[in-house]
Protein backbone atom coordinates (compact mmCIF):
# COMPACT_ATOMS: atom_id res chain seq x y z
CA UNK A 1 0.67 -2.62 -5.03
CA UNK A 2 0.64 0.79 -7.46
CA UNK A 3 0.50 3.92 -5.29
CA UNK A 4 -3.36 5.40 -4.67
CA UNK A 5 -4.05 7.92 -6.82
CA UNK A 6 -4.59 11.12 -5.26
CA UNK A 7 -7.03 12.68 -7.79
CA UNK A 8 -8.24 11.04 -11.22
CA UNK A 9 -11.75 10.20 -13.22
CA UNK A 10 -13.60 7.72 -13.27
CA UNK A 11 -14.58 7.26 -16.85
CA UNK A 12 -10.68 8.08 -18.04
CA UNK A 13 -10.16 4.74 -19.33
CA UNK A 14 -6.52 3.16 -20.91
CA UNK A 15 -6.37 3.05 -24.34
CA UNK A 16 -6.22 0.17 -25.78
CA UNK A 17 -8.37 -1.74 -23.08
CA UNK A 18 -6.38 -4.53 -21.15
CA UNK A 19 -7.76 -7.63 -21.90
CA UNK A 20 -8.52 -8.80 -18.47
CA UNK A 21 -10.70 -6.80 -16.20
CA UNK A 22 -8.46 -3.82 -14.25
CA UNK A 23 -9.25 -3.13 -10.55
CA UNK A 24 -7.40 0.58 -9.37
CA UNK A 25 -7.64 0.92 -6.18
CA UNK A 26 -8.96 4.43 -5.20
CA UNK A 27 -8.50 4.65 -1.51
CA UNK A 28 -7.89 2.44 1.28
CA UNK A 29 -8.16 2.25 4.90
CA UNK A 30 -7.49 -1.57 7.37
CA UNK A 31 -11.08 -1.30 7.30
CA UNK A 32 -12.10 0.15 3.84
CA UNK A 33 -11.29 -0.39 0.25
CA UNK A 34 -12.67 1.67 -2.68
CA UNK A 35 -11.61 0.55 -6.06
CA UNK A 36 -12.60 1.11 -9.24
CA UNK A 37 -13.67 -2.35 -11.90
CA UNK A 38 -13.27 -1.81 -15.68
CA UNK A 39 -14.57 -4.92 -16.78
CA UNK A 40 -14.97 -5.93 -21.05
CA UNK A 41 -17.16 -8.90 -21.25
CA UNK A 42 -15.35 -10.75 -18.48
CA UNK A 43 -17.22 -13.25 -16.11
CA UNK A 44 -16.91 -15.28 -14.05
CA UNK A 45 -15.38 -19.09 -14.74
CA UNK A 46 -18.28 -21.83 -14.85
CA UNK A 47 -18.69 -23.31 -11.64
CA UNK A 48 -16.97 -20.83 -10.04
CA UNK A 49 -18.46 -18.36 -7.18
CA UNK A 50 -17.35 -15.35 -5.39
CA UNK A 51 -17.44 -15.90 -2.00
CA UNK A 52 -16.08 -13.06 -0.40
CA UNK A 53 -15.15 -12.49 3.69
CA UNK A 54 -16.46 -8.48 4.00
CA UNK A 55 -19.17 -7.09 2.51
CA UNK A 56 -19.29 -5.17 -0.83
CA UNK A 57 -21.05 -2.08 -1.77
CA UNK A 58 -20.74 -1.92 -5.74
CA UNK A 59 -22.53 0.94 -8.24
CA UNK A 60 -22.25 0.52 -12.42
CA UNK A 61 -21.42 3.54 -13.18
CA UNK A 62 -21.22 2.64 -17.36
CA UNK A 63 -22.49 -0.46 -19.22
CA UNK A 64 -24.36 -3.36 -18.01
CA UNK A 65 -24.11 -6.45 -16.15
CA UNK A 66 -25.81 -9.45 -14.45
CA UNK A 67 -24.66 -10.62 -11.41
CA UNK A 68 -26.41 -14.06 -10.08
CA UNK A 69 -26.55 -15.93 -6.76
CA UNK A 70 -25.98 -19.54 -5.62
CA UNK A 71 -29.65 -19.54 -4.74
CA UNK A 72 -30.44 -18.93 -8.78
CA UNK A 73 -31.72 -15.13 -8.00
CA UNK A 74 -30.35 -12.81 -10.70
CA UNK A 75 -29.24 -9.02 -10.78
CA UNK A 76 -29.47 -7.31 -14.00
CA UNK A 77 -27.48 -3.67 -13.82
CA UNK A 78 -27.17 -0.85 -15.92
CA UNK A 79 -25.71 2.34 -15.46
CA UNK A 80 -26.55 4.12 -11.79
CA UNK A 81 -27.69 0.37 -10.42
CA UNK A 82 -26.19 -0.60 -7.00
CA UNK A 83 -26.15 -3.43 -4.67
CA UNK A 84 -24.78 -4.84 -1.34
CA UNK A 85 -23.34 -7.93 -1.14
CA UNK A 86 -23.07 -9.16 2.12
CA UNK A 87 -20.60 -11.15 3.24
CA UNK A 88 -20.15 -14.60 2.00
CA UNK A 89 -23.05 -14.79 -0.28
CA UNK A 90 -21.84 -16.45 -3.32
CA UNK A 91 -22.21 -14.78 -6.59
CA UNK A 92 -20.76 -14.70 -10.18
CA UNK A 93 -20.96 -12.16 -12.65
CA UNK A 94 -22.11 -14.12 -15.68
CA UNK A 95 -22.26 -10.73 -17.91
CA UNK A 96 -20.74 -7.87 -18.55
CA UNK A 97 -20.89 -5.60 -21.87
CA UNK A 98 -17.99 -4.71 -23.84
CA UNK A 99 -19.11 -1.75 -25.65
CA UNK A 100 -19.85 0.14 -23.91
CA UNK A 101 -17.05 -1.69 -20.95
CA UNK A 102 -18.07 -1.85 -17.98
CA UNK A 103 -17.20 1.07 -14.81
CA UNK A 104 -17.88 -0.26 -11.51
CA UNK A 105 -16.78 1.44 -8.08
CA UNK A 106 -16.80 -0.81 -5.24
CA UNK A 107 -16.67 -0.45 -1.89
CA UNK A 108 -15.50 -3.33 0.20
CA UNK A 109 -15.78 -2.84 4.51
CA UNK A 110 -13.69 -4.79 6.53
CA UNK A 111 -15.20 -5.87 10.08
């Protein structure tokens, strides 16, 4: 795993883009991870779901998104919209913009 930056931006992005999404991890803890999500019209595979084992605070900081649920609810985001995932509810993101890409910060708690 690259080092933890010590200081940085948010909205410094690479030039060019990668072409898959990039997760930096901005600080981390046994318990804590905060990491930051370019994404560029990445989403999830078809019939695939996230089904994660701590719970996830994320924020769009730039672009938009939709996030939906196993149940069928949807999330649309744009910038400043947050939500908590909890703990093993399924989700996929099944959009995410390009131009402008997409800044997430996430914040993922461990027990």
């Amino acid at each position: 795993m690259p080092p933890v930056p010590e200081s940085g931006n948010l909205f410094q992005l690479p030039d060019p883009l990668p072409a898959a999404e990039l997760f930096t991890v901005l600080f981390e803890t046994p318990r804590l991870r905060i990491e930051r999500i370019l994404s560029t019209g990445q989403t999830t595979p078809p019939d695939e779901w996230y089904d994660q084992s701590q719970d996830e605070w994320v924020v769009l900081l730039q672009g938009s998104a939709t996030l939906t649920y196993e149940d069928g609810a949807s999330l649309a985001l744009g910038p400043g919209d947050y939500v908590l995932i909890p703990a093993h509810r399924r989700h996929r993101v099944d959009f995410t913009s390009s131009e402008p890409p997409c800044v997430w910060l996430a914040i993922h708690s461990f027990g």
